[in-house]
PDB file of N, CA and C in Angstrom:
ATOM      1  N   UNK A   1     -24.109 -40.638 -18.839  1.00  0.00           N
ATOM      2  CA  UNK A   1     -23.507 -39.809 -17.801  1.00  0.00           C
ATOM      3  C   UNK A   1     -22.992 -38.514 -18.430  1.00  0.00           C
ATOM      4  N   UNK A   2     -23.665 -37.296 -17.880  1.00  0.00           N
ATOM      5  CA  UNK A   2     -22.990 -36.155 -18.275  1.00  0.00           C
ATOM      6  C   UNK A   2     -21.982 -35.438 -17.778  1.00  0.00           C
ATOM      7  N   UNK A   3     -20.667 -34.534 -18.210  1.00  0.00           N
ATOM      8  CA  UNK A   3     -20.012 -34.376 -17.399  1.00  0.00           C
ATOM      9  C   UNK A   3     -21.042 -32.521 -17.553  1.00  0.00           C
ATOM     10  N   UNK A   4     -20.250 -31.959 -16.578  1.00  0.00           N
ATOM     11  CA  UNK A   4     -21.034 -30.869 -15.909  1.00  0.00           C
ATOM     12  C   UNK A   4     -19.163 -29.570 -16.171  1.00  0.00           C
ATOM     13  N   UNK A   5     -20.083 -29.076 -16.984  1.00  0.00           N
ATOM     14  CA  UNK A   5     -19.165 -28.199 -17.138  1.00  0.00           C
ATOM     15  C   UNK A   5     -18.882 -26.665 -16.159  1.00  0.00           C
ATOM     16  N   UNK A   6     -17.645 -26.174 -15.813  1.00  0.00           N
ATOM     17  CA  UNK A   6     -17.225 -25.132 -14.995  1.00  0.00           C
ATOM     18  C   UNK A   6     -17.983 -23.807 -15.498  1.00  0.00           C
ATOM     19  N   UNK A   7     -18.218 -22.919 -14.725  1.00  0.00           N
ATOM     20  CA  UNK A   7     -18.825 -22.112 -15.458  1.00  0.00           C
ATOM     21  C   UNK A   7     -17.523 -21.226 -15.615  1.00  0.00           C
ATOM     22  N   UNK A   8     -18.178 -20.014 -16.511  1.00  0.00           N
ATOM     23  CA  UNK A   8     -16.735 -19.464 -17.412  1.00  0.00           C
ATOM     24  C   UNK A   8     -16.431 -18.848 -16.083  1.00  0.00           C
ATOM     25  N   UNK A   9     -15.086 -18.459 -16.016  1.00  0.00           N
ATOM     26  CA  UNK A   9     -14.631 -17.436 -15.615  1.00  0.00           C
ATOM     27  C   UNK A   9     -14.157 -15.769 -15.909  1.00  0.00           C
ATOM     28  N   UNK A  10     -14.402 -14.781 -15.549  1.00  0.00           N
ATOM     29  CA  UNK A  10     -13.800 -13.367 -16.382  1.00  0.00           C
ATOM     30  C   UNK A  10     -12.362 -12.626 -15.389  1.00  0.00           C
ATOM     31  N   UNK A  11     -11.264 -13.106 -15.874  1.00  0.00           N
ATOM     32  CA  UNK A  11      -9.966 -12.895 -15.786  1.00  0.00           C
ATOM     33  C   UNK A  11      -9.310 -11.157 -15.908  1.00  0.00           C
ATOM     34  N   UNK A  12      -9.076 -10.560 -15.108  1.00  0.00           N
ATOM     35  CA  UNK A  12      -8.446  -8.993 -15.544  1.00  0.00           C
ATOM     36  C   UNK A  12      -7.260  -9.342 -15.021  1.00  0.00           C
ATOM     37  N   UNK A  13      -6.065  -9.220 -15.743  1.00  0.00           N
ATOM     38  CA  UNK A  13      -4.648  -9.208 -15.974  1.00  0.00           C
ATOM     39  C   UNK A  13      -4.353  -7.105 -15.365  1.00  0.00           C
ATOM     40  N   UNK A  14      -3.893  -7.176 -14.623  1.00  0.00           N
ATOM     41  CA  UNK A  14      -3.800  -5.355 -13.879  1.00  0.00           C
ATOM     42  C   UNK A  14      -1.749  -5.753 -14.667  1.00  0.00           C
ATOM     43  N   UNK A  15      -1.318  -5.167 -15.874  1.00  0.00           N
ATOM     44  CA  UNK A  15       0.159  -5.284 -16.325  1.00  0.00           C
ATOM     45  C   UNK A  15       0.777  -3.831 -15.923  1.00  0.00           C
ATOM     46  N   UNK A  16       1.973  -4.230 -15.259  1.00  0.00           N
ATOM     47  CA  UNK A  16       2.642  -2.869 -14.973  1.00  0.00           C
ATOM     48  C   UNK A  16       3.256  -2.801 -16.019  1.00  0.00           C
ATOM     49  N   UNK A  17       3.506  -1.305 -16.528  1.00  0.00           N
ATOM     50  CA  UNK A  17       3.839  -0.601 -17.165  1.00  0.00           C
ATOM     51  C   UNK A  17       5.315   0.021 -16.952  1.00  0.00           C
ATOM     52  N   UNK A  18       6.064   0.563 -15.821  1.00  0.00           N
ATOM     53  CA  UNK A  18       6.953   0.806 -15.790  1.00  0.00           C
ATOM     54  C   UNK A  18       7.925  -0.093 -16.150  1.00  0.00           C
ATOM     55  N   UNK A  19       9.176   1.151 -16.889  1.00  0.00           N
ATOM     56  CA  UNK A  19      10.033   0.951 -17.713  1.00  0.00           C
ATOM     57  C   UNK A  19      11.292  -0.439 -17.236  1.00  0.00           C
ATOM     58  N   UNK A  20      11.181  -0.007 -15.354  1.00  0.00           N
ATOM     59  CA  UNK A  20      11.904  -0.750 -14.623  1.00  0.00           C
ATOM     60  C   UNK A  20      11.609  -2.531 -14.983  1.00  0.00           C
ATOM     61  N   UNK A  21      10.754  -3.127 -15.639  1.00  0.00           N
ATOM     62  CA  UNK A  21      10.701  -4.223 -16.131  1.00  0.00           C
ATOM     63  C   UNK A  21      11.566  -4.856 -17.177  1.00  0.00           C
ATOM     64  N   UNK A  22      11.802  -3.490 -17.987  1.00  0.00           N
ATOM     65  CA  UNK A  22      12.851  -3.726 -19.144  1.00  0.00           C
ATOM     66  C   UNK A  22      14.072  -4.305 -18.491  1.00  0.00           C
ATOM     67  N   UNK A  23      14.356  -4.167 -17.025  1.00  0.00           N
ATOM     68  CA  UNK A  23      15.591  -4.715 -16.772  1.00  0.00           C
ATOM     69  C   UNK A  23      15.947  -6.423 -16.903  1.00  0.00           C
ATOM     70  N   UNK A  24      16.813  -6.646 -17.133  1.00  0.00           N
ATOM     71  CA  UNK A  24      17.217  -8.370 -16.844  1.00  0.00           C
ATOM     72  C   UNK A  24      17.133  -8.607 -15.417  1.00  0.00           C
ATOM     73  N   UNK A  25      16.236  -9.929 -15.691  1.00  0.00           N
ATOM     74  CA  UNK A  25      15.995 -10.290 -14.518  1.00  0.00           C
ATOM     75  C   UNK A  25      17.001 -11.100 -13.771  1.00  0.00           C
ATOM     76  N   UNK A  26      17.810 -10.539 -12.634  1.00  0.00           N
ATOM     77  CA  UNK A  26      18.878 -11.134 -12.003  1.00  0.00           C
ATOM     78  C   UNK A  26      18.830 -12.949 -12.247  1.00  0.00           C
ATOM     79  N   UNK A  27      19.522 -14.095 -12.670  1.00  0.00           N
ATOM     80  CA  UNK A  27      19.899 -15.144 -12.753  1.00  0.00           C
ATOM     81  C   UNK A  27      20.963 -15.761 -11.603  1.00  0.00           C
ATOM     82  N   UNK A  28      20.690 -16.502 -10.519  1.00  0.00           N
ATOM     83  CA  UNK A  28      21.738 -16.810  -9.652  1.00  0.00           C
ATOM     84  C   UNK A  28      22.104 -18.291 -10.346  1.00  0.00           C
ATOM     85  N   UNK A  29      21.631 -19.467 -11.304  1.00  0.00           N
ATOM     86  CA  UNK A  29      21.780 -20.255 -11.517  1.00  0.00           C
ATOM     87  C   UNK A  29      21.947 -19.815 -12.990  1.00  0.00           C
ATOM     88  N   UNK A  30      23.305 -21.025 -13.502  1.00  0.00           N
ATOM     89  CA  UNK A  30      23.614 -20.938 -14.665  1.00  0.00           C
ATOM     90  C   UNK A  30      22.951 -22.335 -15.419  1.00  0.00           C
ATOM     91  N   UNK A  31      21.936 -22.543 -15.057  1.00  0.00           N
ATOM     92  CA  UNK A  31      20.846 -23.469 -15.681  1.00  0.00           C
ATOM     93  C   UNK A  31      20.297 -22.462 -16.545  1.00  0.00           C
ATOM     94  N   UNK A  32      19.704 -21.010 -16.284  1.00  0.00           N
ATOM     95  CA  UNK A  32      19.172 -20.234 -17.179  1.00  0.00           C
ATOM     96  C   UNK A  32      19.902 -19.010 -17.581  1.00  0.00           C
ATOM     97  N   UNK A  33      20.787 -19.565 -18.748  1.00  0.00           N
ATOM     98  CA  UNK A  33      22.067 -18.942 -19.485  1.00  0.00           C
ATOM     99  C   UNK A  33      21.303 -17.721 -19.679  1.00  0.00           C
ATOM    100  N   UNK A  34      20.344 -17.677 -20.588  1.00  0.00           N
ATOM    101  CA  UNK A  34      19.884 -16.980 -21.296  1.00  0.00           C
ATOM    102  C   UNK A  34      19.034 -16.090 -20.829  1.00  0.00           C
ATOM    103  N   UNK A  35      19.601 -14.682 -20.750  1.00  0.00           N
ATOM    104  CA  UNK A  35      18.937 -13.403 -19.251  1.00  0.00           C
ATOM    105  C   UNK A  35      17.484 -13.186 -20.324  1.00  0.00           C
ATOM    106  N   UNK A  36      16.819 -13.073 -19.616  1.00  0.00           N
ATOM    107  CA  UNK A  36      15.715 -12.486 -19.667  1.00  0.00           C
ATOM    108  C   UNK A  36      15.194 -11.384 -19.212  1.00  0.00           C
ATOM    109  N   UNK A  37      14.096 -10.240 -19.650  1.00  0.00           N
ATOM    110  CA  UNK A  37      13.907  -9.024 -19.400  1.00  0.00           C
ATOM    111  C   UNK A  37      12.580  -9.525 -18.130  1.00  0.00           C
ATOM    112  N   UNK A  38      12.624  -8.945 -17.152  1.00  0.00           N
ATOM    113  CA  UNK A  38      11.155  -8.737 -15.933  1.00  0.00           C
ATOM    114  C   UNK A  38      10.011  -9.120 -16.912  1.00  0.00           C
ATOM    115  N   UNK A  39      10.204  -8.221 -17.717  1.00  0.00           N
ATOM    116  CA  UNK A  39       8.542  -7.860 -18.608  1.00  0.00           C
ATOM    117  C   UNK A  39       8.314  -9.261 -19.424  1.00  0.00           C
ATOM    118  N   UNK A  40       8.932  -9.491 -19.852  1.00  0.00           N
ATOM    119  CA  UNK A  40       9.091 -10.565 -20.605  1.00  0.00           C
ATOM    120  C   UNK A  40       8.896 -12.296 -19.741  1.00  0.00           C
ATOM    121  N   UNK A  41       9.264 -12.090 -18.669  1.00  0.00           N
ATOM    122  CA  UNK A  41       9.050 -13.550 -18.035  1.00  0.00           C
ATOM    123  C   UNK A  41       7.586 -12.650 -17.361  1.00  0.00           C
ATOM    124  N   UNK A  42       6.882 -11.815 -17.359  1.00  0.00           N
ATOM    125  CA  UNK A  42       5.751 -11.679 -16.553  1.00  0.00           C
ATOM    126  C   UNK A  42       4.808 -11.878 -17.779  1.00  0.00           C
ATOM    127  N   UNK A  43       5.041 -11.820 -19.233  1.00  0.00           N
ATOM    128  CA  UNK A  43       4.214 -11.984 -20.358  1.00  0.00           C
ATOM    129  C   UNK A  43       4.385 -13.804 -20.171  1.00  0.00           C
ATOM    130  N   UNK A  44       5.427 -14.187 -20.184  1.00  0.00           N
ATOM    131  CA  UNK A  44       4.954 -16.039 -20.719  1.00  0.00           C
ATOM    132  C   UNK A  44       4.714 -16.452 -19.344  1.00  0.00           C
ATOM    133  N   UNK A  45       4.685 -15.588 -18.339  1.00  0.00           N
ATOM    134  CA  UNK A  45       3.965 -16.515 -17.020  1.00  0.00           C
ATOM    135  C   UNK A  45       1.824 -16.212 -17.279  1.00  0.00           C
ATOM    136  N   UNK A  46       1.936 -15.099 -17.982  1.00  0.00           N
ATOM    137  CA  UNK A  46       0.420 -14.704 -18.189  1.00  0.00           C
ATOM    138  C   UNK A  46      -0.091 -15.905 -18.891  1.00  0.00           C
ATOM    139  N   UNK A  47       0.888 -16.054 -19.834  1.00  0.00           N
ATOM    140  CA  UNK A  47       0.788 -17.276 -21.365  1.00  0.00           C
ATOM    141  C   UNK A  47      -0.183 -17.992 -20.845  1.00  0.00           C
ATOM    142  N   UNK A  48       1.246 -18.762 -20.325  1.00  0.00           N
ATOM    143  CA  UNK A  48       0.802 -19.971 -19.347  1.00  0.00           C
ATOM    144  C   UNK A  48      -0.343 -20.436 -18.582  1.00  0.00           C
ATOM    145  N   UNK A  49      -0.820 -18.978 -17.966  1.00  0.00           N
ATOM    146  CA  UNK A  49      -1.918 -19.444 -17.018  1.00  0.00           C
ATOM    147  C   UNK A  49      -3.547 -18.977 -18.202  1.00  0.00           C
ATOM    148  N   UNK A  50      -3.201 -18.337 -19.167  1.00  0.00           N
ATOM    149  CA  UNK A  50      -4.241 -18.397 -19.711  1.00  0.00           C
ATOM    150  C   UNK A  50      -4.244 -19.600 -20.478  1.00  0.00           C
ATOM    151  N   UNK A  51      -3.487 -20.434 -20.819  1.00  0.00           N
ATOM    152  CA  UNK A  51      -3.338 -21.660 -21.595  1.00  0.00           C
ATOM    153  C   UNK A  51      -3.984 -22.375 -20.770  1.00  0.00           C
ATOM    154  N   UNK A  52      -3.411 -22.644 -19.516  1.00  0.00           N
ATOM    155  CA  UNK A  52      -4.302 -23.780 -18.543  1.00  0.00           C
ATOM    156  C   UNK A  52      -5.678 -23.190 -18.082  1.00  0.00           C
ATOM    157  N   UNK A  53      -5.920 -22.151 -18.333  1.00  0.00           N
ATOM    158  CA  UNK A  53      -7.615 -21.878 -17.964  1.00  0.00           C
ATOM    159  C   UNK A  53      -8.037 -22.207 -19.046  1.00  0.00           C
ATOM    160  N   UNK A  54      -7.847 -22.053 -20.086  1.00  0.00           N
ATOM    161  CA  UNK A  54      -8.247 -22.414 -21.309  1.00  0.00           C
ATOM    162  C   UNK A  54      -8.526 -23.888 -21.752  1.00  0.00           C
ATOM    163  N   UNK A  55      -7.750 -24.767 -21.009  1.00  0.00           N
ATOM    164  CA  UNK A  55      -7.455 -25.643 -20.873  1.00  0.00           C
ATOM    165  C   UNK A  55      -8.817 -26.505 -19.788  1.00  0.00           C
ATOM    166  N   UNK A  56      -9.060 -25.943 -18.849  1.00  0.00           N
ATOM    167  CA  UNK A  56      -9.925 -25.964 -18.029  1.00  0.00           C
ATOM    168  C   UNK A  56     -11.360 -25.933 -18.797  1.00  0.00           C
ATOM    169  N   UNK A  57     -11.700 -25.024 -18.491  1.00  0.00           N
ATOM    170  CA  UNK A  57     -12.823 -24.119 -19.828  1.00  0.00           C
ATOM    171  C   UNK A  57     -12.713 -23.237 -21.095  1.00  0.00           C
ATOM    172  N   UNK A  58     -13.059 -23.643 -22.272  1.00  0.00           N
ATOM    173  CA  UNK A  58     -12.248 -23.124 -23.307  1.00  0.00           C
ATOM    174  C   UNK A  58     -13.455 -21.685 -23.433  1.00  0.00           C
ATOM    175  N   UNK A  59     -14.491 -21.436 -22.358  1.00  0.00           N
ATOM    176  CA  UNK A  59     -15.643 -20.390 -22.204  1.00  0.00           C
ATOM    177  C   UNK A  59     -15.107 -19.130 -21.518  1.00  0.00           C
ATOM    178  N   UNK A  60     -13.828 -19.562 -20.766  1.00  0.00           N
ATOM    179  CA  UNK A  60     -12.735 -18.592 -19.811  1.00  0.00           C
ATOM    180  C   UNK A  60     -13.010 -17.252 -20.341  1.00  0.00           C
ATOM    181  N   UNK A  61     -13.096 -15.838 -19.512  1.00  0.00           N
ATOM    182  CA  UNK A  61     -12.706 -15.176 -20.654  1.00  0.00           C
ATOM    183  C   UNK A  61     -11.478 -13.636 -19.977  1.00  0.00           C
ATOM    184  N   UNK A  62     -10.715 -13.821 -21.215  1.00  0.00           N
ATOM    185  CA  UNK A  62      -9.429 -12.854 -20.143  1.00  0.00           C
ATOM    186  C   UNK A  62      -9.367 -11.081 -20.386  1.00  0.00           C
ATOM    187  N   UNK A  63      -9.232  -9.841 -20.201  1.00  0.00           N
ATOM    188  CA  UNK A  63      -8.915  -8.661 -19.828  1.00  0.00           C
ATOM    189  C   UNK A  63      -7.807  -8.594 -19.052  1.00  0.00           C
ATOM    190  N   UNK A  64      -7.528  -7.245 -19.894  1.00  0.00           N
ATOM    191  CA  UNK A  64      -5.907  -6.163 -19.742  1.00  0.00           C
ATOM    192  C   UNK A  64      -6.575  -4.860 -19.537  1.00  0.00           C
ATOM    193  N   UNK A  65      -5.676  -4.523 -18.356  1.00  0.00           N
ATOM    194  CA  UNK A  65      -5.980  -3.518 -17.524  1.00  0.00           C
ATOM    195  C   UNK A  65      -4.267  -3.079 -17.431  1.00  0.00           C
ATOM    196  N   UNK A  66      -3.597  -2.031 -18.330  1.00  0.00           N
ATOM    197  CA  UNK A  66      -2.595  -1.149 -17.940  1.00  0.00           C
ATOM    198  C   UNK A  66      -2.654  -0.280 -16.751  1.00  0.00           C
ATOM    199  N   UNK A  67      -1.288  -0.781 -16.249  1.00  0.00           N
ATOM    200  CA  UNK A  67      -0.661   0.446 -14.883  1.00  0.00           C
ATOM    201  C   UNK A  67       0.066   1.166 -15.441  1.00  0.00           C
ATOM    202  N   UNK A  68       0.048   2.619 -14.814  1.00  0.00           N
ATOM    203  CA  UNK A  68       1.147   3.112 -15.079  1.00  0.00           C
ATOM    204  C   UNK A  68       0.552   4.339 -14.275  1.00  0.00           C
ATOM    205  N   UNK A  69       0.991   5.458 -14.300  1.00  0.00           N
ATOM    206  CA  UNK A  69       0.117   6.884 -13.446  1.00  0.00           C
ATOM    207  C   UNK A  69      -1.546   6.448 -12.828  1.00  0.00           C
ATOM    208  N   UNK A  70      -2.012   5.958 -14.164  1.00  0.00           N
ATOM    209  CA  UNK A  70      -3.630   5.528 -13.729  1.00  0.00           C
ATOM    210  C   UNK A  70      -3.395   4.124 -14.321  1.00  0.00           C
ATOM    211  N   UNK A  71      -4.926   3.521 -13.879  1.00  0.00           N
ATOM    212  CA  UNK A  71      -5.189   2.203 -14.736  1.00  0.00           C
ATOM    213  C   UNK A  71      -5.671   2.596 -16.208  1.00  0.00           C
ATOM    214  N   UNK A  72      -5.574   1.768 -16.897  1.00  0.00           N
ATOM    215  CA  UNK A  72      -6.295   1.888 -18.601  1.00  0.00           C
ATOM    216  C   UNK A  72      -6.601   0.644 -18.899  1.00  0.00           C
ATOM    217  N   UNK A  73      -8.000   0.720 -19.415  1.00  0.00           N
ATOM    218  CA  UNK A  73      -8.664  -0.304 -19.351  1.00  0.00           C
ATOM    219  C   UNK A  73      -7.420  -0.741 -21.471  1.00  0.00           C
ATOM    220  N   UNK A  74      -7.144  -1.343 -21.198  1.00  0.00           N
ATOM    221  CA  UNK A  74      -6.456  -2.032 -22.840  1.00  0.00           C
ATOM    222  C   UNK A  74      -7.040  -2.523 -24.003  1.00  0.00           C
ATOM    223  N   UNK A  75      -7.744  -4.125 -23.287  1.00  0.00           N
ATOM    224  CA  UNK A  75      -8.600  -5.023 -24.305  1.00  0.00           C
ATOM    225  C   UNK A  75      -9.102  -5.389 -23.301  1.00  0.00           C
ATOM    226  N   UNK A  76     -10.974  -6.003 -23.717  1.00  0.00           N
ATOM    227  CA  UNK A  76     -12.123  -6.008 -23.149  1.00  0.00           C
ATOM    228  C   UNK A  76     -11.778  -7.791 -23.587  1.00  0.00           C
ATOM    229  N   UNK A  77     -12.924  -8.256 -22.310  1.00  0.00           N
ATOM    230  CA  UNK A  77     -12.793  -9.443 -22.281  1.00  0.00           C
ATOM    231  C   UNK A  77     -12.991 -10.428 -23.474  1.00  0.00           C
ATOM    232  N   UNK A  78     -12.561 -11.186 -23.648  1.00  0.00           N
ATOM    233  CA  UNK A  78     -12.568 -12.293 -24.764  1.00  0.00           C
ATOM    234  C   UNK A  78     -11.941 -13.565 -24.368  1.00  0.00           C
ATOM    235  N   UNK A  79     -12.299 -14.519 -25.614  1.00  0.00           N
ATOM    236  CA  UNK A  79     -12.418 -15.940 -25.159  1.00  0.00           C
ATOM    237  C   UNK A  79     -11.104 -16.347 -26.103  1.00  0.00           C
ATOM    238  N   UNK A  80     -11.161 -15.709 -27.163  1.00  0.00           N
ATOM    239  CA  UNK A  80      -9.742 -15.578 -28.289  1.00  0.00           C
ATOM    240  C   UNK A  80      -8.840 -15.382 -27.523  1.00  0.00           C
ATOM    241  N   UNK A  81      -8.393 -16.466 -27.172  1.00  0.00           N
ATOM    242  CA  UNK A  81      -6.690 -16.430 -26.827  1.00  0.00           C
ATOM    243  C   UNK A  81      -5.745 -15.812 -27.840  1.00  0.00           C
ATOM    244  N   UNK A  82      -5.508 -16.222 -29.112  1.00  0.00           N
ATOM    245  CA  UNK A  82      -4.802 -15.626 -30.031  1.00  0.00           C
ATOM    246  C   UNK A  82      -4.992 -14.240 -29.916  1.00  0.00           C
ATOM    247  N   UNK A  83      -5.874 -13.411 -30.217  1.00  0.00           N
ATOM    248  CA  UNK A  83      -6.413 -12.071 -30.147  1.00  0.00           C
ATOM    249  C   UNK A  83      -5.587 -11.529 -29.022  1.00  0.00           C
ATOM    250  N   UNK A  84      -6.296 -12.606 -27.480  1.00  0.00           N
ATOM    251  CA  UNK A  84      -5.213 -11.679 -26.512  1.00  0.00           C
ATOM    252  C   UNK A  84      -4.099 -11.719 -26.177  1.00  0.00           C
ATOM    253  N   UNK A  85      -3.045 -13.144 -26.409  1.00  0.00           N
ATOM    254  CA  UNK A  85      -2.002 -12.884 -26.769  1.00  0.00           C
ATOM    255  C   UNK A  85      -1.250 -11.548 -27.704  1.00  0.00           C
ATOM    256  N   UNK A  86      -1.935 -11.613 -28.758  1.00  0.00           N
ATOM    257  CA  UNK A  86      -1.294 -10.230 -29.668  1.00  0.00           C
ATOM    258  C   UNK A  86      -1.839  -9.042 -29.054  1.00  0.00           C
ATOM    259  N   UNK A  87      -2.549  -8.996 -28.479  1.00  0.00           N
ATOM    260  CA  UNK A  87      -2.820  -7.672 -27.473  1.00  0.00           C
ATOM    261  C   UNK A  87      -1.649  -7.641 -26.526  1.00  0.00           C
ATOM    262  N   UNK A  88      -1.421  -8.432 -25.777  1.00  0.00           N
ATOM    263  CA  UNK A  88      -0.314  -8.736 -24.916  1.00  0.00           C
ATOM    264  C   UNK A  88       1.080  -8.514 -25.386  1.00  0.00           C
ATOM    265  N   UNK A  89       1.421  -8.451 -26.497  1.00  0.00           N
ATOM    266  CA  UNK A  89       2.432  -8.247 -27.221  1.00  0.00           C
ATOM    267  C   UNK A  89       2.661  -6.702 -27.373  1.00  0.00           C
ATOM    268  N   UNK A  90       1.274  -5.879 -27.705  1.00  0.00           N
ATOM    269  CA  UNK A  90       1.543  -4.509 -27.933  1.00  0.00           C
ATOM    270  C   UNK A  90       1.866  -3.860 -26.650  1.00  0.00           C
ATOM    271  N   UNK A  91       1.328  -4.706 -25.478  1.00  0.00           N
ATOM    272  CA  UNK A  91       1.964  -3.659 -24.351  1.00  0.00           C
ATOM    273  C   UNK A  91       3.312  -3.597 -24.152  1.00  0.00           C
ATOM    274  N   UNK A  92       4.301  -2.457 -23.913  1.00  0.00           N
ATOM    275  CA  UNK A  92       5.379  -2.388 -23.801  1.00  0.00           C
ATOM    276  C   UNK A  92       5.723  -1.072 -22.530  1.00  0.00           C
ATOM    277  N   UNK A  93       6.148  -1.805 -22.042  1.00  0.00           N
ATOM    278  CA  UNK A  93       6.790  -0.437 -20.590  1.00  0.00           C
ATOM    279  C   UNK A  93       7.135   0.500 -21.265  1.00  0.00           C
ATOM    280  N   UNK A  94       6.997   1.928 -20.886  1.00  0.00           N
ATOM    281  CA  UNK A  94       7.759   3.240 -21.766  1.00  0.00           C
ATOM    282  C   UNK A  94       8.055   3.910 -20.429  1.00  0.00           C
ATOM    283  N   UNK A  95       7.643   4.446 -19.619  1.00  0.00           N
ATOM    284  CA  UNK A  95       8.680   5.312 -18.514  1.00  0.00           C
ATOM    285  C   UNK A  95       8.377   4.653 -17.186  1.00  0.00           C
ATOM    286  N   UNK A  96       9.254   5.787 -16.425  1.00  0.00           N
ATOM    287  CA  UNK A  96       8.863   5.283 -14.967  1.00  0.00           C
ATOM    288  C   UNK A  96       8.082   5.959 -14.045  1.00  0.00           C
ATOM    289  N   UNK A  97       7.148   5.661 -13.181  1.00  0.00           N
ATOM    290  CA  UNK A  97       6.467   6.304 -12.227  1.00  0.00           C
ATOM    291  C   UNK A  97       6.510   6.677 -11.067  1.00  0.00           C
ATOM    292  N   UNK A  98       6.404   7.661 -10.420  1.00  0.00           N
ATOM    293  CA  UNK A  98       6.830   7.534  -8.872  1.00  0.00           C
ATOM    294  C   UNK A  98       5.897   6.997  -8.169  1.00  0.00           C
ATOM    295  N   UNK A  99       4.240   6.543  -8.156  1.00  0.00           N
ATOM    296  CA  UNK A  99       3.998   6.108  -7.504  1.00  0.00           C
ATOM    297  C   UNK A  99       2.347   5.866  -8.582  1.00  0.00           C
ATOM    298  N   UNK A 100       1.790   4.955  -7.807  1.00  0.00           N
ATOM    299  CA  UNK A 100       0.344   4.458  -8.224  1.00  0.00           C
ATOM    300  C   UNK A 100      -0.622   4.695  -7.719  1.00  0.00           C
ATOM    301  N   UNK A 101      -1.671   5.009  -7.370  1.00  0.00           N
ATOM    302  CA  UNK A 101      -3.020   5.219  -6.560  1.00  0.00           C
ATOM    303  C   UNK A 101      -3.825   3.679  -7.187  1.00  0.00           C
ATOM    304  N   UNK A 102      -3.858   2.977  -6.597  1.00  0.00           N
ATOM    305  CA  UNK A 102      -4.713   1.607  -6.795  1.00  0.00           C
ATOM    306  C   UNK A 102      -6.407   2.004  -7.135  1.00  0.00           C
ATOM    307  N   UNK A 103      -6.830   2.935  -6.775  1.00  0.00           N
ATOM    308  CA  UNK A 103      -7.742   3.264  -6.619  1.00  0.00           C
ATOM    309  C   UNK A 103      -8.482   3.392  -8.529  1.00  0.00           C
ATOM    310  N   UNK A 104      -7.656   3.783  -8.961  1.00  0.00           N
ATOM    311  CA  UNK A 104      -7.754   3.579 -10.661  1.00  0.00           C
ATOM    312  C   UNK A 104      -8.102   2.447 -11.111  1.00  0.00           C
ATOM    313  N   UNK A 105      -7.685   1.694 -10.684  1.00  0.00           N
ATOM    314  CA  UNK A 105      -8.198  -0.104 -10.987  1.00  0.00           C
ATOM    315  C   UNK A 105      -9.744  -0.023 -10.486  1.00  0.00           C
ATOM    316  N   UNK A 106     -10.240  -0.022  -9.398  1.00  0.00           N
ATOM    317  CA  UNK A 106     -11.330   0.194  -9.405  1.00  0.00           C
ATOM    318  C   UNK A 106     -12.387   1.012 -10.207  1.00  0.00           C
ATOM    319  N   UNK A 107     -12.169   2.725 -10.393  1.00  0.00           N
ATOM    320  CA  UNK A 107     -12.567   3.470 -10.995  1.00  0.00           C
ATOM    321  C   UNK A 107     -12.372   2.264 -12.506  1.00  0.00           C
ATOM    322  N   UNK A 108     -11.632   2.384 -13.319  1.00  0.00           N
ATOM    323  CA  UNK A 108     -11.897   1.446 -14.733  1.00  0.00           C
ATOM    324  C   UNK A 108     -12.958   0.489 -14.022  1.00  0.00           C
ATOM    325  N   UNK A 109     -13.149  -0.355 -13.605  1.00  0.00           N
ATOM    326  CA  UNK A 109     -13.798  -1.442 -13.214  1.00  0.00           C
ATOM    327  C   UNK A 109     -15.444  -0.860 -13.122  1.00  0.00           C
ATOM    328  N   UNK A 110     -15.712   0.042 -12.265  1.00  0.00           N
ATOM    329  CA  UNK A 110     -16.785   0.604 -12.260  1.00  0.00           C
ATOM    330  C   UNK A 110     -17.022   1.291 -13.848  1.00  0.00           C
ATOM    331  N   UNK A 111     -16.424   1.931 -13.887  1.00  0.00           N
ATOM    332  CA  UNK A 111     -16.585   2.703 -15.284  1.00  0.00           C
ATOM    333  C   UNK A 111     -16.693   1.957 -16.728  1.00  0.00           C
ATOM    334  N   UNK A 112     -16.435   0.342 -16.686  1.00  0.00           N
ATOM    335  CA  UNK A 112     -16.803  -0.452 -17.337  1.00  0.00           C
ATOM    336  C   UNK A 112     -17.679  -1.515 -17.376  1.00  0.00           C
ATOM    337  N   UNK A 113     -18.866  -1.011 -15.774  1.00  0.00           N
ATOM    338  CA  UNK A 113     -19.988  -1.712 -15.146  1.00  0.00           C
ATOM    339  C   UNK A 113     -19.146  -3.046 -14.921  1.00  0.00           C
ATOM    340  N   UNK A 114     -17.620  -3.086 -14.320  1.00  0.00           N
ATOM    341  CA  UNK A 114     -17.576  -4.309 -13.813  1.00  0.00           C
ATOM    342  C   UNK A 114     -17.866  -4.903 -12.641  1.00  0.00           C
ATOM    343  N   UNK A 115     -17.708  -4.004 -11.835  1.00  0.00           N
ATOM    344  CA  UNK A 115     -17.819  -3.505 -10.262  1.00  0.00           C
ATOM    345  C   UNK A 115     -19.097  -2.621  -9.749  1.00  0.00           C
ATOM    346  N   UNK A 116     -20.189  -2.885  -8.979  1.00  0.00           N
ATOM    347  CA  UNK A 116     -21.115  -1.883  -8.916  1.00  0.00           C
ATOM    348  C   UNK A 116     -20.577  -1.435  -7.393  1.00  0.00           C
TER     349      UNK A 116
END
């Protein structure tokens, strides 16, 4: 009996960039003493879900796509979790924006034949 494996999946992570993440993320329960920054619980929620796709199919493969004024394409897809973890690490919020045009996410997407 064979089992029948998932086919891979290709994952784009769209990470905001504004600075406003650096803030602590409000705590109403003193179960979680320890404040945490926005940016920072939106990196180990990424963790996480690339761990369990990984977990799923270890063929998964994940992309980073920076927000901020425009999209920027970051790191190209890969199956190296380690790799994109430490990619994930170099992104860091630096200012703030007044507004986004979504439309940049697409443009990268096309412009990296992801999207025809």
């Amino acid at each position: 009996m064979s089992t029948v494996q998932p086919k891979p999946e290709k994952i784009i992570f769209a990470i905001d960039t504004d600075k406003e993440l650096l803030t602590e993320y409000p705590s109403s329960s003193s179960f979680f003493a320890a404040k945490k920054k926005k940016f920072d619980i939106i990196k180990e929620a990424i963790i996480l879900f690339v761990d369990n796709k990984k977990m799923i199919n270890q063929r998964n493969q994940f992309a980073i796509c920076t927000l901020s004024e425009t999209a920027d394409w970051f790191h190209d897809f890969s199956t190296d979790s380690k790799e994109f973890y430490q990619m994930l690490n170099f992104i860091q919020p630096t200012t703030s924006f007044a507004n986004f045009n979504i439309f940049f996410i697409y443009y990268e997407l096309i412009y990296y034949e992801l999207i025809y």
